[in-house]
C-alpha atoms as a PDB file:
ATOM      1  CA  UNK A   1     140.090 176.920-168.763  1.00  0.00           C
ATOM      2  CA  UNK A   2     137.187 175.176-167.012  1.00  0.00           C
ATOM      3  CA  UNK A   3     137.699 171.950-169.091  1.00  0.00           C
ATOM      4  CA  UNK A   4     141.006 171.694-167.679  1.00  0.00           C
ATOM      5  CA  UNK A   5     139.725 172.665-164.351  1.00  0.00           C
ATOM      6  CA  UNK A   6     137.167 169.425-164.437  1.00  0.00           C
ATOM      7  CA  UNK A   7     139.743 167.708-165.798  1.00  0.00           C
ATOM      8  CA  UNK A   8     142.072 168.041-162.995  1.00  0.00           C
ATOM      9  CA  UNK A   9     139.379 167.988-160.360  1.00  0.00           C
ATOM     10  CA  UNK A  10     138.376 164.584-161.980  1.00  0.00           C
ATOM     11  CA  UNK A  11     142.164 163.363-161.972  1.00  0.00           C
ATOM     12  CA  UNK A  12     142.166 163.758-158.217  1.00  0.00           C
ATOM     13  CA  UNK A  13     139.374 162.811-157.158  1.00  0.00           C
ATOM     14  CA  UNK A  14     140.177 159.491-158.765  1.00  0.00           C
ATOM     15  CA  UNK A  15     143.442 159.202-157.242  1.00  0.00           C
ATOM     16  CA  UNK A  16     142.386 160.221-153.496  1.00  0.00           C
ATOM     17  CA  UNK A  17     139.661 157.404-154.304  1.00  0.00           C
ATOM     18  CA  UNK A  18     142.385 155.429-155.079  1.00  0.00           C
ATOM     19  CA  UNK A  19     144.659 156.168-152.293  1.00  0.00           C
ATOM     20  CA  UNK A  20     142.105 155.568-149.009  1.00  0.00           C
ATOM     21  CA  UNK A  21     141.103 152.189-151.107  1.00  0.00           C
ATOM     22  CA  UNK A  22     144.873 150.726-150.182  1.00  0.00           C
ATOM     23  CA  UNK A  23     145.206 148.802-146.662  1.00  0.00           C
ATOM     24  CA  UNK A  24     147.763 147.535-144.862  1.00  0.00           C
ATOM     25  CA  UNK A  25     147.086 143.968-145.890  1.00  0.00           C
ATOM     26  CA  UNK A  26     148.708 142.710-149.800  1.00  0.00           C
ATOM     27  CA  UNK A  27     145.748 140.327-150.342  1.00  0.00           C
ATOM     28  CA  UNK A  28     143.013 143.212-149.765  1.00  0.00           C
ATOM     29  CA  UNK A  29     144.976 145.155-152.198  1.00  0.00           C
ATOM     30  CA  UNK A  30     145.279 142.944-154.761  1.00  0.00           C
ATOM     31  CA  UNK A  31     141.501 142.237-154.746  1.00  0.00           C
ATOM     32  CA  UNK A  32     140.777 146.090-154.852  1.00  0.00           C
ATOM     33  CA  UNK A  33     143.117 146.257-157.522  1.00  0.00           C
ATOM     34  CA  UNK A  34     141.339 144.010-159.875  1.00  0.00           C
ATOM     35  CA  UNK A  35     138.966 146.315-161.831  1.00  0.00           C
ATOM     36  CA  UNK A  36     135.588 144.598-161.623  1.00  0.00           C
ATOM     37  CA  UNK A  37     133.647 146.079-164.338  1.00  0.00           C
ATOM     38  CA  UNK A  38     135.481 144.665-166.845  1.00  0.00           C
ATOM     39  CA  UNK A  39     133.954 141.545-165.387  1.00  0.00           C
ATOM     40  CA  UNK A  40     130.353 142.327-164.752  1.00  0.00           C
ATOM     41  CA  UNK A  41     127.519 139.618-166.834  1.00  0.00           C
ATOM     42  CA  UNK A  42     130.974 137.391-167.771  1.00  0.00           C
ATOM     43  CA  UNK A  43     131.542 134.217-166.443  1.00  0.00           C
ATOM     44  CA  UNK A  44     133.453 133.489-163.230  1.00  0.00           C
ATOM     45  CA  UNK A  45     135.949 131.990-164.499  1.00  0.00           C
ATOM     46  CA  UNK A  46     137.012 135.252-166.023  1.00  0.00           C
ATOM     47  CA  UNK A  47     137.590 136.978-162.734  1.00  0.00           C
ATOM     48  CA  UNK A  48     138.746 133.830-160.699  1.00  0.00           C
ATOM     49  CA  UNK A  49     142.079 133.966-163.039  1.00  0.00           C
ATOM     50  CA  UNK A  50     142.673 137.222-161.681  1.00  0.00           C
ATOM     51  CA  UNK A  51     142.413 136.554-158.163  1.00  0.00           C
ATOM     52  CA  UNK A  52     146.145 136.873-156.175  1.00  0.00           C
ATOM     53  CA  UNK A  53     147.160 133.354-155.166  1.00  0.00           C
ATOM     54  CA  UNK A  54     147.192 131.970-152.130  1.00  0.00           C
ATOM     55  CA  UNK A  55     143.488 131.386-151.362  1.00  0.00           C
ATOM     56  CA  UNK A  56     142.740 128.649-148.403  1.00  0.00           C
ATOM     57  CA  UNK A  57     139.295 127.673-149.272  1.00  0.00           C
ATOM     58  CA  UNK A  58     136.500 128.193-152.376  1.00  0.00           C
ATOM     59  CA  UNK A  59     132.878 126.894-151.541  1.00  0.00           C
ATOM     60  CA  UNK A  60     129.780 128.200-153.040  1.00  0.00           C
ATOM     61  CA  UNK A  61     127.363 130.013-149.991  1.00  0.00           C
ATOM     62  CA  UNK A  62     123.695 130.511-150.072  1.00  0.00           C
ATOM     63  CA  UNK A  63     122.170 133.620-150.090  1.00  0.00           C
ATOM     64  CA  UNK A  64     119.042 135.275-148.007  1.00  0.00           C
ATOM     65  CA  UNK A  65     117.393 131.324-148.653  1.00  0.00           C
ATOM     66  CA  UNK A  66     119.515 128.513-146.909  1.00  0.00           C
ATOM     67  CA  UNK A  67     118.987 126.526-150.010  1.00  0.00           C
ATOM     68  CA  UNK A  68     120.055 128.812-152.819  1.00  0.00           C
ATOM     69  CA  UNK A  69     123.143 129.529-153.811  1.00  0.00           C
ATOM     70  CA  UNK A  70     123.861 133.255-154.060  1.00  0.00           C
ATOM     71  CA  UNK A  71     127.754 133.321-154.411  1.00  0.00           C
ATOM     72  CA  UNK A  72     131.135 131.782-154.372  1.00  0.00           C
ATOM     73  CA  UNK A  73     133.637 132.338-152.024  1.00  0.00           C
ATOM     74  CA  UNK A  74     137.261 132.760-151.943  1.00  0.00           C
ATOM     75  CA  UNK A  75     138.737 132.808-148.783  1.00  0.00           C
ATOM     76  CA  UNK A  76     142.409 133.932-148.159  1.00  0.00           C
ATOM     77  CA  UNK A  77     144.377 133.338-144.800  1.00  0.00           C
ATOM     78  CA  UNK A  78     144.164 136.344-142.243  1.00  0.00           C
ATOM     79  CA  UNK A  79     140.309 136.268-143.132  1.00  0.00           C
ATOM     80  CA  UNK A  80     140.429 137.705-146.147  1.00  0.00           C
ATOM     81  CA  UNK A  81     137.791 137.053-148.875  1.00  0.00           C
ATOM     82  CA  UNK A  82     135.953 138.017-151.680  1.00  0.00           C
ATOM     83  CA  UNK A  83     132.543 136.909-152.795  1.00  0.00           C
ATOM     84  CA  UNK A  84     131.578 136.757-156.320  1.00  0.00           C
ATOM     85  CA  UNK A  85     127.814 137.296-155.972  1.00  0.00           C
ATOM     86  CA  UNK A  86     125.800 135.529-159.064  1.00  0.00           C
ATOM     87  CA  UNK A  87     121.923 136.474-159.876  1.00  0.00           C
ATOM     88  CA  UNK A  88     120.841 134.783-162.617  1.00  0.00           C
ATOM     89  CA  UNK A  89     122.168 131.364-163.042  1.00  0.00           C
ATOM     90  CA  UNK A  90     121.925 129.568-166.082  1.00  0.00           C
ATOM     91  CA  UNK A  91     124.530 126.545-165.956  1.00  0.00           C
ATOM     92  CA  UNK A  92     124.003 125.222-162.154  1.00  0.00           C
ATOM     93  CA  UNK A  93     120.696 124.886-160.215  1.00  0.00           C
ATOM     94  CA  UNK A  94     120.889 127.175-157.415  1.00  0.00           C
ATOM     95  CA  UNK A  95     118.301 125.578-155.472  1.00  0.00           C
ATOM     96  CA  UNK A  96     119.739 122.274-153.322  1.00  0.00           C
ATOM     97  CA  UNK A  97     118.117 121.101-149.684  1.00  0.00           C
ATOM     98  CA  UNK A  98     121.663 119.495-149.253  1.00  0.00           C
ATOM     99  CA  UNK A  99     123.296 122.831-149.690  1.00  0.00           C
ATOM    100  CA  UNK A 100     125.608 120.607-152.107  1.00  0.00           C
ATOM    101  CA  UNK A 101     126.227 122.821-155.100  1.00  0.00           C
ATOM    102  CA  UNK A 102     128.580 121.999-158.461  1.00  0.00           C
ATOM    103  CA  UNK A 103     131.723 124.234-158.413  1.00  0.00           C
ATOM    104  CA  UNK A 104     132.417 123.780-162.133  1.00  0.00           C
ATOM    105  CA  UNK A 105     128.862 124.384-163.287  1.00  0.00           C
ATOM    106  CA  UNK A 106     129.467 127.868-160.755  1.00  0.00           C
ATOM    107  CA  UNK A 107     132.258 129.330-162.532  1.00  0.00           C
ATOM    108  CA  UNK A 108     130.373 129.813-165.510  1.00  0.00           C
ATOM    109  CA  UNK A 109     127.641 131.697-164.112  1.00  0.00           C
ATOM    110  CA  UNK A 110     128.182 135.335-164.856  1.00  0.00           C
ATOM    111  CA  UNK A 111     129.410 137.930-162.155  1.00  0.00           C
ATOM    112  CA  UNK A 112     126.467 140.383-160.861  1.00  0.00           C
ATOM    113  CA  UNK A 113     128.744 141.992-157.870  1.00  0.00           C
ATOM    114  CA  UNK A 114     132.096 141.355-156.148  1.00  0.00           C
ATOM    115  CA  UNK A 115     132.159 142.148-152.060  1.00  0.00           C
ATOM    116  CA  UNK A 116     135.840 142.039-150.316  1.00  0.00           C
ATOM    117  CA  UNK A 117     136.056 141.564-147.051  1.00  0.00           C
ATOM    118  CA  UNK A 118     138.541 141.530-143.973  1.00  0.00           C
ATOM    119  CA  UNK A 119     137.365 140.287-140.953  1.00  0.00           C
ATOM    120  CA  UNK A 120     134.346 142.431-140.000  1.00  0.00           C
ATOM    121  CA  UNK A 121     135.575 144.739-141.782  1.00  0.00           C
ATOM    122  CA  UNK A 122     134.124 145.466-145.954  1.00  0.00           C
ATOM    123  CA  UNK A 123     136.170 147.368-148.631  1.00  0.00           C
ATOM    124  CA  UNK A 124     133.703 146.497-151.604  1.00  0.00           C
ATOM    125  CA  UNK A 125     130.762 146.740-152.394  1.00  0.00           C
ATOM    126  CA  UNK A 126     129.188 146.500-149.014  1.00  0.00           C
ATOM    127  CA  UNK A 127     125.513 146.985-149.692  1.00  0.00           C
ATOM    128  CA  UNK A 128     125.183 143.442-151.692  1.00  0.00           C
ATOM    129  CA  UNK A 129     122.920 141.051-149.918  1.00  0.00           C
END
């Protein structure tokens, strides 16, 4: 009787999580949708070919250092956006004075974190820096 007790109290818990996770906005949650670790230490590519359509602009930003890269953007119109956040990069060489960074050579780095945001406002992961 208690297993199915844990069970159920595990069941819900899951779906409440599940349930205050959803927003008003169909791009937010689409990205909350996408299960990210199944993604974790593979490549970015894997992930990007998730992501809903629709996105307005993809450029790699720096991270705590103006001249390394940290993560790559995807930003959707009503300033939507999730960042893939990359730690260990093994393909592209994060540091650039020019800030100008290689895309291509990005997408292959693997995924340490993904953060979604909406406006101000952050529905993942919001304690990446």
């Amino acid at each position: 009787m208690r297993k199915y007790v844990l069970f159920f109290a595990l069941i819900f818990s899951l779906l409440s999580e599940r349930a205050f996770s959803q927003t008003s906005d169909s791009t937010v949650n689409a990205l909350l949708a996408i299960d990210e670790g199944q993604f974790i230490n593979k490549p970015l590519d894997s992930i990007i070919a998730l992501l809903p359509p629709g996105y307005i602009d993809i450029r790699i930003i720096h991270g705590g250092h103006r001249y390394t890269a940290r993560k790559l953007k995807f930003l959707y119109p009503n300033r939507v956006w999730i960042d893939l956040h990359v730690r260990e990069f093994n393909f592209m060489n994060p540091l650039d004075t020019s800030q100008v960074w290689n895309i291509t050579l990005m997408r292959k780095e693997k995924l340490y974190k993904t953060v979604i945001y909406k406006h101000v406002n952050c529905y993942r992961n919001c304690d990446v820096y």
